[in-house]
Protein backbone atom coordinates (compact mmCIF):
# COMPACT_ATOMS: atom_id res chain seq x y z
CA UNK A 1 -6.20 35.04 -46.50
CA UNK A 2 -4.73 31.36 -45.53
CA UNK A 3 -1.49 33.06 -45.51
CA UNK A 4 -2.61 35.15 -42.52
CA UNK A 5 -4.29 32.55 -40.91
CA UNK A 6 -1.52 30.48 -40.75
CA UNK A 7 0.75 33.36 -39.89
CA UNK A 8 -2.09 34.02 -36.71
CA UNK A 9 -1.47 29.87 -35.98
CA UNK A 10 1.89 30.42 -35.62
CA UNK A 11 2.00 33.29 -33.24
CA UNK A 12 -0.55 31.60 -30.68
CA UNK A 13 2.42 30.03 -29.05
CA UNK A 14 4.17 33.18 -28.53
CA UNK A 15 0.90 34.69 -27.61
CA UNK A 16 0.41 32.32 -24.39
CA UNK A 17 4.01 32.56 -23.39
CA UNK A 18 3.41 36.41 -23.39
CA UNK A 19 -0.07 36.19 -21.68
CA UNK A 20 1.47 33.90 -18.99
CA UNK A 21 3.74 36.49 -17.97
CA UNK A 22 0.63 38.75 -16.56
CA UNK A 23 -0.33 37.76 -12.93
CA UNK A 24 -4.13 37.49 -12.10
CA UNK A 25 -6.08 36.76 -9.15
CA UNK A 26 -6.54 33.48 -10.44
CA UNK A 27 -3.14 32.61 -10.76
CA UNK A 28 -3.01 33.81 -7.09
CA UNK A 29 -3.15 30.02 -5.57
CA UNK A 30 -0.54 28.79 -8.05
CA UNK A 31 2.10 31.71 -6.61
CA UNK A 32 1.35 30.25 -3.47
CA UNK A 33 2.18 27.05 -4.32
CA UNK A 34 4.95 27.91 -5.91
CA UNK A 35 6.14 29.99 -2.67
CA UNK A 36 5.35 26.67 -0.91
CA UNK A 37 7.38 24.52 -3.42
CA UNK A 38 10.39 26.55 -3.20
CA UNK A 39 10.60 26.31 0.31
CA UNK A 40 10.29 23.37 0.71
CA UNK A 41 13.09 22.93 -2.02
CA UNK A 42 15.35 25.52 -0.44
CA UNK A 43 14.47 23.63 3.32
CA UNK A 44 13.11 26.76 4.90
CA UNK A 45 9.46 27.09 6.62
CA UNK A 46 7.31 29.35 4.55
CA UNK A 47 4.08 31.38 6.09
CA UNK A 48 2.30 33.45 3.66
CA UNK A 49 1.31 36.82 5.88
CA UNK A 50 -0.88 38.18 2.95
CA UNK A 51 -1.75 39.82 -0.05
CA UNK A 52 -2.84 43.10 -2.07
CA UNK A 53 -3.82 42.58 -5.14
CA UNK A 54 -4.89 46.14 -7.00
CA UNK A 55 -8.27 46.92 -8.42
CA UNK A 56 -6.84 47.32 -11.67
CA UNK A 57 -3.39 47.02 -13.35
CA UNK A 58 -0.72 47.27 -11.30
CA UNK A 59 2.07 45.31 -9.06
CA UNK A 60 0.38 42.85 -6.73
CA UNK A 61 2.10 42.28 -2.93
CA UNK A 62 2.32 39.58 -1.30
CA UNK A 63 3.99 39.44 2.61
CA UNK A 64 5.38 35.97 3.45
CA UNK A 65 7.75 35.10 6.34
CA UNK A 66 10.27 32.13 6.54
CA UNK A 67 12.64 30.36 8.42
CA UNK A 68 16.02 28.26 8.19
CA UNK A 69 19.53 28.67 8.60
CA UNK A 70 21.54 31.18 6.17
CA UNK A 71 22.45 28.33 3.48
CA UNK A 72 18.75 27.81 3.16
CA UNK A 73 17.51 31.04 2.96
CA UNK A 74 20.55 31.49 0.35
CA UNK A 75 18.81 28.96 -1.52
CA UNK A 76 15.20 30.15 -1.09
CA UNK A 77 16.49 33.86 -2.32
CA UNK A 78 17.82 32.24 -5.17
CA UNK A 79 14.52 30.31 -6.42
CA UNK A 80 12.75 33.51 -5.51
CA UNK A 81 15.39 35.64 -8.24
CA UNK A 82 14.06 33.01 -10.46
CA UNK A 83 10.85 31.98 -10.49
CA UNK A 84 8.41 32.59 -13.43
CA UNK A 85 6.50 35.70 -12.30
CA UNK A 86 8.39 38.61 -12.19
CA UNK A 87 8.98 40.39 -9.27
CA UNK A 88 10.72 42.66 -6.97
CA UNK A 89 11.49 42.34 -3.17
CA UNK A 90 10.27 45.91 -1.51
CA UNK A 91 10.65 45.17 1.71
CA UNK A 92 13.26 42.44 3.42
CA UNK A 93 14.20 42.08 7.16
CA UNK A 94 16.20 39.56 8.39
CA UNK A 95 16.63 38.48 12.23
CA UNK A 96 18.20 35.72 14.43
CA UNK A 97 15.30 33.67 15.98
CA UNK A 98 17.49 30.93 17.58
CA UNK A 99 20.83 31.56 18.07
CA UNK A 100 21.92 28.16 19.58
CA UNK A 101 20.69 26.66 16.56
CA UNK A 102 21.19 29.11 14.00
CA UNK A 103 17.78 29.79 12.55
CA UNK A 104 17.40 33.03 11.28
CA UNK A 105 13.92 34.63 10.75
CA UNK A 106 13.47 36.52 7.34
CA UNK A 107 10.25 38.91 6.25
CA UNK A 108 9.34 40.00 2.57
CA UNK A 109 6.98 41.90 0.98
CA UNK A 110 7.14 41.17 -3.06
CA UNK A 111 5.87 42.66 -5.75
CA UNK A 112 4.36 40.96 -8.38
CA UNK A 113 4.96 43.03 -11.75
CA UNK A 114 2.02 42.72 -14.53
CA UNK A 115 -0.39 42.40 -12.34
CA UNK A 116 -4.05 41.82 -15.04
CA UNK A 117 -7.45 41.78 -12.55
């Protein structure tokens, strides 16, 4: 019996990591401020548009637009391909907002895998 309980000790560490792979509506604020972070990282101004967040398991969407020049938005994309909830661009447009300046305008929709309500 202590053998199994310590075996169950062990695993409780792996069991968090996999738990904090599943995105919940009350992680919803943190993957904002993540978003937030990143841009702000990457240089680019972030808007969150909005969100859909299924009534039961599922992907989650969330619709954000942003703004920089193409270095930054490089950068943004980059942070984006790796940040801890896993994900999957479904929609992307990308447009020139300011041409003497070079600012380009770019609009996402991303899915948020595992979503857990």
């Amino acid at each position: 019996f202590e053998v199994a309980k310590s075996n169950m000790e062990k695993q409780s560490e792996n069991i968090t990591i996999l738990e904090s792979a599943f995105f919940s509506e009350s992680d919803f604020v943190d993957l904002l401020d993540i978003f937030e972070n990143m841009g702000r990282k990457a240089g680019v101004k972030l808007e969150a548009k909005g969100a859909k967040l299924p009534e039961s398991e599922g992907d989650a969407e969330v619709s954000f637009e942003f703004s920089g020049n193409f270095n930054s938005i490089a950068k943004f994309l980059v942070l984006l391909d790796n940040m801890r909830y896993s994900g999957l661009v479904n929609k992307f447009s990308l447009v020139a907002s300011d041409e003497k300046e070079e600012l380009l305008t770019v609009k996402i929709d991303y899915l948020v895998f595992n979503y857990k309500p």
